[in-house]
Protein backbone atom coordinates (compact mmCIF):
# COMPACT_ATOMS: atom_id res chain seq x y z
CA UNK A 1 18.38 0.80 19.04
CA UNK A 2 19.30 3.62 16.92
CA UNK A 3 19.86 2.54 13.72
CA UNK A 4 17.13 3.70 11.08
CA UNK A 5 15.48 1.78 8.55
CA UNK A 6 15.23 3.31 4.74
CA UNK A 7 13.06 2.37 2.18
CA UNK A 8 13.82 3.37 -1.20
CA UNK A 9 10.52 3.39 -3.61
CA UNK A 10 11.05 2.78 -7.41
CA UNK A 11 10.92 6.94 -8.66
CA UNK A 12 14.49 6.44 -5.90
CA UNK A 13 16.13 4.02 -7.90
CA UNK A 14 15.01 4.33 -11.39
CA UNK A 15 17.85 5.68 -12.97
CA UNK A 16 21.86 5.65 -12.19
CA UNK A 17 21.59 9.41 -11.24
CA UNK A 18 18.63 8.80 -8.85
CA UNK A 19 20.78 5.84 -7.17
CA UNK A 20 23.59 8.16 -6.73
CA UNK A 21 21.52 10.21 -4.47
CA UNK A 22 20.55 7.21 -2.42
CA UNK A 23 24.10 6.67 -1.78
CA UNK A 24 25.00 9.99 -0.65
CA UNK A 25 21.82 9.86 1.65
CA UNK A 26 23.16 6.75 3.36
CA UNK A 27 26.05 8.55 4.03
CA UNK A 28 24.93 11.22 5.75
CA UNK A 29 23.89 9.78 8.57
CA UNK A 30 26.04 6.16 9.97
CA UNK A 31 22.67 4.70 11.53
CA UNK A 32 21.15 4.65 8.43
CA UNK A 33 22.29 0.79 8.27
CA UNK A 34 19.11 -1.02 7.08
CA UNK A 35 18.11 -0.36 3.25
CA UNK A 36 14.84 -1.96 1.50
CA UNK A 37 14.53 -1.34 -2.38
CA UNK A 38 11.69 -1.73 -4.59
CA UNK A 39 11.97 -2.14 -8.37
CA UNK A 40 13.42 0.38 -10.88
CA UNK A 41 10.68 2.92 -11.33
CA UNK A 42 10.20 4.51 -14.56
CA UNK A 43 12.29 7.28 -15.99
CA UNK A 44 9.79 8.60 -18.31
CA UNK A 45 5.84 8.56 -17.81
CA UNK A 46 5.51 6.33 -21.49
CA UNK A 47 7.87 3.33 -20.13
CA UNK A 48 6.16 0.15 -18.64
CA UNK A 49 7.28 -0.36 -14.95
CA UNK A 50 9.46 -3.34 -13.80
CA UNK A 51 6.61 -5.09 -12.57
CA UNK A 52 4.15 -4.63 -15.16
CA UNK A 53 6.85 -5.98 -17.28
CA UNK A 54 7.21 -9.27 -14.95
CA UNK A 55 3.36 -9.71 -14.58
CA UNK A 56 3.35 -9.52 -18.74
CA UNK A 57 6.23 -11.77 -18.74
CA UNK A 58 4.07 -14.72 -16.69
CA UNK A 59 1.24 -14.11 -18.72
CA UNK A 60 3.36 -14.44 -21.39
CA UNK A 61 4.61 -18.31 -20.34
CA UNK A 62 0.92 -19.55 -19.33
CA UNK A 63 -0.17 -18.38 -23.09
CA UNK A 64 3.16 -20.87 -24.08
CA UNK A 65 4.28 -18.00 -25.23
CA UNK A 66 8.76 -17.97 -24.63
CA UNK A 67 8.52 -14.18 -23.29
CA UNK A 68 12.26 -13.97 -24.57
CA UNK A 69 11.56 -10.46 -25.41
CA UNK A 70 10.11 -9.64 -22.53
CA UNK A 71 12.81 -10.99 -20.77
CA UNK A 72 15.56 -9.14 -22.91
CA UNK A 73 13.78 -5.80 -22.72
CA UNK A 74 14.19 -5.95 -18.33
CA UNK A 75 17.03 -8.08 -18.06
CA UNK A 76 18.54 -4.87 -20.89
CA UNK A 77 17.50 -2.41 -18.36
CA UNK A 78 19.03 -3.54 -15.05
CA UNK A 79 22.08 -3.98 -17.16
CA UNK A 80 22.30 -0.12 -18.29
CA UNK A 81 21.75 0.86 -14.55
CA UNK A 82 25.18 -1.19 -13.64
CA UNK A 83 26.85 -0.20 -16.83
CA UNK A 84 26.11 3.48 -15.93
CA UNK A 85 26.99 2.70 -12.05
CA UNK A 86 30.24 1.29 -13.76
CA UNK A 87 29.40 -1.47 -11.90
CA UNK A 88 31.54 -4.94 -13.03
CA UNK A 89 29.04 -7.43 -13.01
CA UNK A 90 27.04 -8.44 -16.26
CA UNK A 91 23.51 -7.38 -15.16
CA UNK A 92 21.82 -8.33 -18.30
CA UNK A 93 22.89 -11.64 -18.03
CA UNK A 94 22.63 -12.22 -14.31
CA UNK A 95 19.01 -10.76 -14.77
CA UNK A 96 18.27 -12.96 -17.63
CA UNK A 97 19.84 -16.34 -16.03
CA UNK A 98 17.62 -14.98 -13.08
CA UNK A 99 14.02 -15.01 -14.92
CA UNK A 100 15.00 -18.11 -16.80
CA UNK A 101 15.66 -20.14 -12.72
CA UNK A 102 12.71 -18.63 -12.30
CA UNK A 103 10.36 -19.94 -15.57
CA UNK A 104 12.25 -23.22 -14.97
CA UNK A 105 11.30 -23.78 -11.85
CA UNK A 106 7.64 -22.80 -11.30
CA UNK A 107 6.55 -22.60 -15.04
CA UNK A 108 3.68 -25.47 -14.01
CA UNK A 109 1.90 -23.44 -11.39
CA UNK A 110 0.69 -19.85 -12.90
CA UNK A 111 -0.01 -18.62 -9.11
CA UNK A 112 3.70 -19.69 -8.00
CA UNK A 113 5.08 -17.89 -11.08
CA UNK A 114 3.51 -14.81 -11.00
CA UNK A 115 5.09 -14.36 -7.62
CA UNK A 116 8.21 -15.48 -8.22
CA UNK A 117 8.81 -13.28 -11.50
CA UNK A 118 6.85 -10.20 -9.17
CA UNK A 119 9.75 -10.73 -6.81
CA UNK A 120 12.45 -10.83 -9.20
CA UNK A 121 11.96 -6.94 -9.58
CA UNK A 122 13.45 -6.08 -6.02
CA UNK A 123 15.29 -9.19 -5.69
CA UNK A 124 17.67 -8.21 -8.80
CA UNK A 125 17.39 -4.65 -7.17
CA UNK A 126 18.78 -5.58 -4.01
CA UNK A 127 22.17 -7.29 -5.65
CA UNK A 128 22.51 -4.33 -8.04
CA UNK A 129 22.44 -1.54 -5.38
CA UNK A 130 24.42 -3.86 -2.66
CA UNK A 131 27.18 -4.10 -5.42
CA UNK A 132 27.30 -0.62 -6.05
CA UNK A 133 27.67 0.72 -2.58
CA UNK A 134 30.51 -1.68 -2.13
CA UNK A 135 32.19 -0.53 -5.63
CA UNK A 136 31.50 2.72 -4.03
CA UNK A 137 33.91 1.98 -0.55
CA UNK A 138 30.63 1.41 1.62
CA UNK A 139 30.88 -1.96 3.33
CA UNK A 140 26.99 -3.60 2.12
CA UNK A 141 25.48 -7.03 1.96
CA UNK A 142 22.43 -7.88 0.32
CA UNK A 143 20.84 -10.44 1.87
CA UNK A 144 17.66 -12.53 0.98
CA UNK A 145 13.99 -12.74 2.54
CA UNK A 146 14.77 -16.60 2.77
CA UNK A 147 17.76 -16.13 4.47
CA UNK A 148 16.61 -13.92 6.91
CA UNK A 149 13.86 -15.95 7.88
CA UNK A 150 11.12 -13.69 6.34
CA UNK A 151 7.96 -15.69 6.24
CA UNK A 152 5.03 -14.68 4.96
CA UNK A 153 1.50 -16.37 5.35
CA UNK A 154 -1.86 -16.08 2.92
CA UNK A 155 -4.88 -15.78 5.04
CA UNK A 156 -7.72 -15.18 3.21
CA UNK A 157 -6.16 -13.53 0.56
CA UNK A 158 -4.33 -11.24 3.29
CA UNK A 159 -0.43 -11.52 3.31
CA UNK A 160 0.87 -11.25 6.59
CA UNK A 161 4.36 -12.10 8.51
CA UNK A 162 4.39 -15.21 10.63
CA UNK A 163 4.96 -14.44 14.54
CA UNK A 164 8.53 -16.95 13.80
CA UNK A 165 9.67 -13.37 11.49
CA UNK A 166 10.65 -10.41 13.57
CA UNK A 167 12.40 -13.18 15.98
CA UNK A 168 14.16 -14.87 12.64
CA UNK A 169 14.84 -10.98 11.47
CA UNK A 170 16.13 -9.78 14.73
CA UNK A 171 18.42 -12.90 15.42
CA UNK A 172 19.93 -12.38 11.45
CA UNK A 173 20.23 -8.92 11.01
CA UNK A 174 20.44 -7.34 14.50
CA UNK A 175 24.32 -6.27 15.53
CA UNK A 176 25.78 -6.46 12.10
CA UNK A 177 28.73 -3.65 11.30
CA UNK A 178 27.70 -3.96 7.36
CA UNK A 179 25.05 -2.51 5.83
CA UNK A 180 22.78 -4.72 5.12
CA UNK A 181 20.15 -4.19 1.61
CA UNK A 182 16.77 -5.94 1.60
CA UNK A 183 14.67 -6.53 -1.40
CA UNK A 184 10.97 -5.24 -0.48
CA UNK A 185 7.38 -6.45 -1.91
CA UNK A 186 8.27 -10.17 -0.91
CA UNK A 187 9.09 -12.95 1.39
CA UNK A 188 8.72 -16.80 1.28
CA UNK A 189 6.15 -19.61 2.37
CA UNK A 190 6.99 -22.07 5.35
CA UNK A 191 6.87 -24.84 1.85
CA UNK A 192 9.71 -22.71 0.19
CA UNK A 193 7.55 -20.47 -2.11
CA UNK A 194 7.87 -16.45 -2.88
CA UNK A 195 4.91 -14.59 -1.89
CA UNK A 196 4.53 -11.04 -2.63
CA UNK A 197 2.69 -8.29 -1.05
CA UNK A 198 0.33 -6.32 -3.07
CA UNK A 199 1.59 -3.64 -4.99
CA UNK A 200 3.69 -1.01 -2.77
CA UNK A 201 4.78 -3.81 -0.73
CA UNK A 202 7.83 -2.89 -0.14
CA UNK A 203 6.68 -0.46 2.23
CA UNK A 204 5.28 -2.88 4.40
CA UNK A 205 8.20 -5.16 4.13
CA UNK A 206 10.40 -1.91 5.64
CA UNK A 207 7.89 -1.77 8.37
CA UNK A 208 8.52 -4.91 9.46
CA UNK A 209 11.79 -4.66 9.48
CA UNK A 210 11.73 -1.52 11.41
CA UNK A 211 9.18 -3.27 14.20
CA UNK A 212 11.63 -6.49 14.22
CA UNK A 213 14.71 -4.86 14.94
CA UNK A 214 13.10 -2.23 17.26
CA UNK A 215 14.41 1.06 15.06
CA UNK A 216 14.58 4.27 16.35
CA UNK A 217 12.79 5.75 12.92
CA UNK A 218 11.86 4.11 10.22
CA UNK A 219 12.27 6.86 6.73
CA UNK A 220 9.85 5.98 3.08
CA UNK A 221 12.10 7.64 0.86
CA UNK A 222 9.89 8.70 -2.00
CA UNK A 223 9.38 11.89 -4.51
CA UNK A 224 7.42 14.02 -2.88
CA UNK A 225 8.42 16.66 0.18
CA UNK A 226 5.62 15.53 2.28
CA UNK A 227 2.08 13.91 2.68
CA UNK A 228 -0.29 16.39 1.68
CA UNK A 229 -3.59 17.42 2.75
CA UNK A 230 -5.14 16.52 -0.25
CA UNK A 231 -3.80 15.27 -3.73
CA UNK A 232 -1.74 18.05 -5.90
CA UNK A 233 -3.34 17.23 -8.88
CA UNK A 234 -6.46 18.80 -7.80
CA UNK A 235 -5.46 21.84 -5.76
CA UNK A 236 -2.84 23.91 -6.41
CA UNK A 237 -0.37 24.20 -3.89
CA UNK A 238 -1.99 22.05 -1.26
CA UNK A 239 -1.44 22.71 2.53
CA UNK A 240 1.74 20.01 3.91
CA UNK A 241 0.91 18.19 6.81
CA UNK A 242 4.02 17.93 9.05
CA UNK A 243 2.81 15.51 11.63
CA UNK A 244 -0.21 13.26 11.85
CA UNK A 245 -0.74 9.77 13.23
CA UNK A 246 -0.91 5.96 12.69
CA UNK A 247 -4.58 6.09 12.60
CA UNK A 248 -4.88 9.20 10.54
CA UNK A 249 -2.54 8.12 7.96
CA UNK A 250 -4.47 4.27 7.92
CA UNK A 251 -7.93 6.29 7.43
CA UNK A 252 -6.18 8.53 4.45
CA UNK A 253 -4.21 5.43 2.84
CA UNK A 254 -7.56 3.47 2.46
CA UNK A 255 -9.64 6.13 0.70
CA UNK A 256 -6.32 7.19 -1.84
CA UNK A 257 -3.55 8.22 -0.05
CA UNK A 258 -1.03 6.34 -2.39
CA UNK A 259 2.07 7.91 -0.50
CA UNK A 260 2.45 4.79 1.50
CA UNK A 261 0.71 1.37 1.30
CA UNK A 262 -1.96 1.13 4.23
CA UNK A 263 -0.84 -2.16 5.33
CA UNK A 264 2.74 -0.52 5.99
CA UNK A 265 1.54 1.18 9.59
CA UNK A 266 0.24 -1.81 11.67
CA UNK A 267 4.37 -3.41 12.28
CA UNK A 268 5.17 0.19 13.33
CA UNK A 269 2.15 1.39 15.37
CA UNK A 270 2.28 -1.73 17.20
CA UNK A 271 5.84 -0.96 17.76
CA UNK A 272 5.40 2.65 18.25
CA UNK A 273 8.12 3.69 15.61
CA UNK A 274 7.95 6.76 14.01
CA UNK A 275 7.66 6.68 10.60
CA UNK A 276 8.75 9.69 8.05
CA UNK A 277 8.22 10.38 4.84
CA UNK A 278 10.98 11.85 2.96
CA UNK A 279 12.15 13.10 -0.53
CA UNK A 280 15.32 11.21 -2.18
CA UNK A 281 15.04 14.40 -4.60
CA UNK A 282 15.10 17.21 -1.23
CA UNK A 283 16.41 15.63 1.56
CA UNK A 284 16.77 18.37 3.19
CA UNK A 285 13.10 18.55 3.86
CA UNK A 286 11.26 18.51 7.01
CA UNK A 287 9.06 15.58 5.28
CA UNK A 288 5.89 14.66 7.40
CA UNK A 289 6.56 12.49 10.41
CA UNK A 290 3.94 9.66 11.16
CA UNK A 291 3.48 8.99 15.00
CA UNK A 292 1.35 7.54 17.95
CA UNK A 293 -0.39 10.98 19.01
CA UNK A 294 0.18 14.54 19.08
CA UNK A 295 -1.18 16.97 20.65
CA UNK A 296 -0.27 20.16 18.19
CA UNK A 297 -3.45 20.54 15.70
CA UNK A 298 -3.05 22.94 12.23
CA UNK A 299 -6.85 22.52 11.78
CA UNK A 300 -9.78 20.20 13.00
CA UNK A 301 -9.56 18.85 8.99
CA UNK A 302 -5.59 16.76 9.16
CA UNK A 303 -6.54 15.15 4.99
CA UNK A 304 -9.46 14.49 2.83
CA UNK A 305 -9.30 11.51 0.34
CA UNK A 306 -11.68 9.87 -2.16
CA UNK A 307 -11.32 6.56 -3.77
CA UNK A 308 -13.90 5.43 -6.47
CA UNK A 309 -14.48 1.50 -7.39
CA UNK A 310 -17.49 0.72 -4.88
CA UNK A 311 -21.14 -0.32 -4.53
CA UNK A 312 -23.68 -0.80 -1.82
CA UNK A 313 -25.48 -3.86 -1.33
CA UNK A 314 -29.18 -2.97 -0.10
CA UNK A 315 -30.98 -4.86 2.14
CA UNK A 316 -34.60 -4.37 3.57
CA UNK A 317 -36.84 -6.33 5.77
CA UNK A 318 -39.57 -5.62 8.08
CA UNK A 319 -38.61 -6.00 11.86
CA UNK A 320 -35.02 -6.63 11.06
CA UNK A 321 -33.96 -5.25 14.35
CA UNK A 322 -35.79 -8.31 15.99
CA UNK A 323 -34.37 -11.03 14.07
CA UNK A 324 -31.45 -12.71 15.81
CA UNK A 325 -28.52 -13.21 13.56
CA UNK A 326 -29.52 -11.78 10.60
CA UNK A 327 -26.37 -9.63 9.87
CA UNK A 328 -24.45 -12.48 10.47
CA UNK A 329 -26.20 -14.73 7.96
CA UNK A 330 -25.85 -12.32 4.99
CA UNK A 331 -21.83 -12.16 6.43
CA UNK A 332 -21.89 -15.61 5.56
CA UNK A 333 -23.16 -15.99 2.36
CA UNK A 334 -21.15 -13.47 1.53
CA UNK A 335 -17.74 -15.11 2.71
CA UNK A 336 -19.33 -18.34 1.04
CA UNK A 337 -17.79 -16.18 -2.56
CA UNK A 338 -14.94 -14.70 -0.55
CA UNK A 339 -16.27 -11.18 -0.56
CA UNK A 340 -14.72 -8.92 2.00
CA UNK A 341 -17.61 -5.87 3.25
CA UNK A 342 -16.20 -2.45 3.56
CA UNK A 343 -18.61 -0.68 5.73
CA UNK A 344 -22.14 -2.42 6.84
CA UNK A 345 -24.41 0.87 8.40
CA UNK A 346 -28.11 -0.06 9.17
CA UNK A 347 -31.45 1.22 10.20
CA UNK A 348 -33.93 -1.02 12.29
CA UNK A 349 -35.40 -2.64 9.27
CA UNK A 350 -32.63 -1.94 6.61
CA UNK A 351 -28.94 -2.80 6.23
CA UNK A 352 -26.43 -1.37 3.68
CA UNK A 353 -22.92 -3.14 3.15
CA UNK A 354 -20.36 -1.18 1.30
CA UNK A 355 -18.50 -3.94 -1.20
CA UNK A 356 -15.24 -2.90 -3.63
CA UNK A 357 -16.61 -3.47 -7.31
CA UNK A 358 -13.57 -5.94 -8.59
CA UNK A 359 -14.39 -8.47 -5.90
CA UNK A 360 -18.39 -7.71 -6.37
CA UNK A 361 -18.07 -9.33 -9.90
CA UNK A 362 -21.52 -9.54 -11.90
CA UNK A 363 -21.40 -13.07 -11.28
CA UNK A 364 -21.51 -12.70 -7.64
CA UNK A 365 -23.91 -9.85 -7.27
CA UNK A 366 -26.41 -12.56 -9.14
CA UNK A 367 -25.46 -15.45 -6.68
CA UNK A 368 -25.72 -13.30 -3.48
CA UNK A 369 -28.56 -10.89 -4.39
CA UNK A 370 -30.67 -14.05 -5.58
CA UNK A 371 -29.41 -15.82 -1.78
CA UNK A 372 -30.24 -13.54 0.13
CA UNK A 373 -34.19 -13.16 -1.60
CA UNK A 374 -34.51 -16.80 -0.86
CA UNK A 375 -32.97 -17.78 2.28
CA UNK A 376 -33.33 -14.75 4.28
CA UNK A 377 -36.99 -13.83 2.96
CA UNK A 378 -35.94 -10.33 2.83
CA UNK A 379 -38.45 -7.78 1.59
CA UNK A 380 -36.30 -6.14 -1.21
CA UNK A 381 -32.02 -6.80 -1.80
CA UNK A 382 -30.17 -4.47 -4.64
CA UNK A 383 -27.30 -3.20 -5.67
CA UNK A 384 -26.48 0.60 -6.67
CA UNK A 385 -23.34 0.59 -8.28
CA UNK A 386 -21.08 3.80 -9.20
CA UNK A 387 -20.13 4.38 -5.50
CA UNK A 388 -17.36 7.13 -4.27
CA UNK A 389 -16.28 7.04 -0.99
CA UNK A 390 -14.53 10.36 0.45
CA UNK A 391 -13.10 10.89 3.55
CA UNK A 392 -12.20 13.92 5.92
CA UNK A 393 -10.03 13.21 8.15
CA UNK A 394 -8.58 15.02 11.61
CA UNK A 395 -7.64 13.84 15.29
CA UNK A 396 -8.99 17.38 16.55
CA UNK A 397 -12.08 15.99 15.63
CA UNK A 398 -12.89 14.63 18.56
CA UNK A 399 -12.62 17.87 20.59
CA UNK A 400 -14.56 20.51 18.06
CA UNK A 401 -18.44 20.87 17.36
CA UNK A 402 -20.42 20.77 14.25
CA UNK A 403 -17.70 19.05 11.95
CA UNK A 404 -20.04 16.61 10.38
CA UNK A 405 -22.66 19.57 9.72
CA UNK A 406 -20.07 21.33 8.10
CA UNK A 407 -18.96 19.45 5.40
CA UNK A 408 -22.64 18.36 5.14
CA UNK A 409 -23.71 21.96 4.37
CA UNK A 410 -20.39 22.26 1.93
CA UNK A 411 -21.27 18.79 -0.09
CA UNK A 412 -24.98 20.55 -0.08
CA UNK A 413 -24.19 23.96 -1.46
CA UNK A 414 -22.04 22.50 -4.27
CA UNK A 415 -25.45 20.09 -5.26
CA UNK A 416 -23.88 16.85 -4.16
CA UNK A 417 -25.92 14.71 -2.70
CA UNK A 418 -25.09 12.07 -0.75
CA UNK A 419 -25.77 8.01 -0.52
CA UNK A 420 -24.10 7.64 2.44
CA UNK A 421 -22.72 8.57 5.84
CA UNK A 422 -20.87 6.81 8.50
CA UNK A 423 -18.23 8.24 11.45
CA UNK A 424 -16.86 5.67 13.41
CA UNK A 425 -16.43 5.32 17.46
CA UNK A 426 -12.77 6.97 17.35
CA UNK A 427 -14.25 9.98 15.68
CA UNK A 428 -11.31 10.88 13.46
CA UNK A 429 -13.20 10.34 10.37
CA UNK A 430 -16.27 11.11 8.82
CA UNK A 431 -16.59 9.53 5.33
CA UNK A 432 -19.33 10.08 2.73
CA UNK A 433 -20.51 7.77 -0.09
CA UNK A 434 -21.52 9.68 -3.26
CA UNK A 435 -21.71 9.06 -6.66
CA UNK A 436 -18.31 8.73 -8.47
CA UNK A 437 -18.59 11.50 -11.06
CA UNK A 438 -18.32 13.97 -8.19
CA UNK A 439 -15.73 12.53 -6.23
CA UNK A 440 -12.97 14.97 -7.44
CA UNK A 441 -15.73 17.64 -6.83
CA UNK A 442 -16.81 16.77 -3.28
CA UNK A 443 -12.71 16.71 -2.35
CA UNK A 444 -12.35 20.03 -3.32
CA UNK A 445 -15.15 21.52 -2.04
CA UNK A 446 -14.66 20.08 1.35
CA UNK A 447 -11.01 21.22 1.13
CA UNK A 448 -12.15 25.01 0.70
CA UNK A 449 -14.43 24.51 3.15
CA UNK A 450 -11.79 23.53 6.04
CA UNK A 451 -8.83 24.58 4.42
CA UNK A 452 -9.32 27.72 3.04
């Protein structure tokens, strides 16, 4: 196939000018036939996003509280945007008739709500933009998750695509001579119900789309040139990476990377479809391309990334290494609370497990910690909390000597110490736990290190 796949991100659509330039980006290329919006983004840094708005607004209904303002103040905006786009169509009041189906139908079930107000964002996005190219002589059709067949499952708090979706996808939007828009961030239950993604979703909803109808690229249209080698805000000028791949960009999305969403890359590395990143603001940029391997290296380093919000969960006892089962046992007590482990390195009579803080609530910490005293007879179990975890990141790794000593000795000569250490079997990563106060530190010192 060689029709591309677009997504749009909010920064591309906030405004009538920014939507303009999505337009004129479709048209410069015919295959560019597939387009997934997210939400308005914000204009200015001061306004509340879309979907903050929508998550206030079903807050707002399971307080018994009417929201009408709420529902005024978005249902106002997406009406400015088609007044601006001269578009015909009363989006105030579609908007507002919109929330109000919504708040009518699952106003009894907060969970439900949430969702379906969440979606509402991109759904309401989808029309506007659909109508617009039309009004604008480009043959579009916005079509619906639930039409298309775009099923989405909750496993364990994980949202994923039922196997029934890319066939559903393929047989309903494969072959068409329209353009077809798609509303990101959300799909539907096999019972009838919205589910969203987590926020960014609509990145992985374009991936799917891009595995399901086999594209030849799939383009994240965004506001930045390219994926850089470490964030702009904390070096000036930071070097552009052009090229890395699936499993770089999955190791640099987890520890910060907030370019794309990291569950956007399994659809397309499974399909091997190129992904790029691209500026709605440039497009005349080389943007980075995202792809199965390479073979070209600018450096060992490709991206470092930190991402605070962790703890470690400390474990001790004598002869460990002997005891059958014993890392599985304190796996299950902690799925017992539903606690997913980040990392779990060991020694032969001590084992550390890496845990996110919000899911590590106080309340749990005192349930497992007092568990795993009692029914594992452990010699000591606690908890440091204040955790950083920062990542280097490089394919070339695996061919070049002494990485790992080198941004040892650079964390060392900057007085960082650090809690923790682990490189996994595929040897493009080396990530270090440290405390979080240094996190922005240890980034840039490792950055001059390999970088400069």
């Amino acid at each position: 196939m060689e029709d591309i796949v677009c997504k749009f991100g909010g920064s591309s659509l906030a405004s009538a000018e920014q939507i303009r330039k999505v337009r004129d980006i479709i048209l410069r290329d015919s295959h560019r036939r597939y387009i997934v919006v997210s939400a308005p983004g914000k204009i200015v840094a001061s306004e509340s996003k879309i979907t903050d708005m929508l998550i206030a607004l079903a807050s707002a209904i399971a307080h018994d509280y009417e929201g009408r303002d709420l529902i005024e103040k978005i249902a106002s905006r997406y009406g400015e945007i088609a007044e601006s786009l001269d578009i015909p169509t009363d989006y105030t009041e579609l908007v507002r008739q919109d929330l109000s189906a919504r708040i009518e139908r699952y106003g009894h079930d907060f969970p439900l709500l949430t969702d379906a107000l969440k979606a509402a964002g991109e759904d309401n996005n989808a029309k506007l933009i659909a109508d617009y190219l039309r009004n604008s002589g480009i043959p579009a059709t916005y079509i619906s998750p639930d039409e298309a067949g775009f099923y989405l499952s909750n496993i364990k708090g994980v949202i994923r695509p039922l196997a029934e979706t890319y066939d559903n996808l393929r047989d309903s939007l494969l072959d068409r001579s329209d353009i077809v828009v798609f509303p990101g961030f959300f799909g539907y239950t096999k019972e009838g119900n919205v589910i969203t993604f987590t926020r960014g979703g609509s990145d992985i909803t374009g991936s799917i789309l891009a595995a399901a109808l086999q594209a030849r690229i799939y383009e994240n249209w965004t506001d930045v040139d390219a994926v850089y080698s470490v964030h702009p805000g904390l070096i000036p000028n930071p070097h552009p990476i052009t090229e890395l791949t699936y499993d770089e960009m999955r190791e640099l999305s987890y520890t910060g990377f907030s370019v794309l969403h990291e569950a956007a890359l399994e659809p397309v590395r499974r399909g091997n479809i190129p992904l790029q990143i691209k500026n709605t603001n440039n497009p005349d940029s080389a943007g980075t391309s995202i792809v199965a391997r390479r073979s070209d290296f600018d450096g060992i380093i490709t991206g470092i990334s930190g991402k605070k919000g962790f703890c470690i969960l400390h474990i001790e006892k004598y002869l460990m290494n002997s005891e059958v089962g014993f890392a599985l046992e304190v796996m299950k007590i902690l799925s017992d609370y539903n606690i997913p482990f980040e990392h779990m390195p060991s020694g032969i009579d001590s084992l550390s497990i890496v845990l996110r803080e919000e899911v590590f609530t106080p309340d749990k910490e005192r349930l497992v910690v007092t568990r795993i005293l009692k029914e594992l007879e452990v010699d000591s179990c606690y908890v440091n909390h204040g955790l950083a975890l920062v990542m280097a990141v490089g394919a070339a790794m695996k061919s070049a000597v002494g990485v790992l000593g080198r941004a040892v000795n650079a964390l060392s000569r900057a007085g960082i110490n650090i809690d923790l250490v682990v490189q996994g079997p595929s040897e493009i990563s080396i990530l270090f736990g440290i405390k979080e106060t240094l996190c922005n530190y240890a980034i840039r010192e490792l950055y001059k290190s390999f970088f400069n």
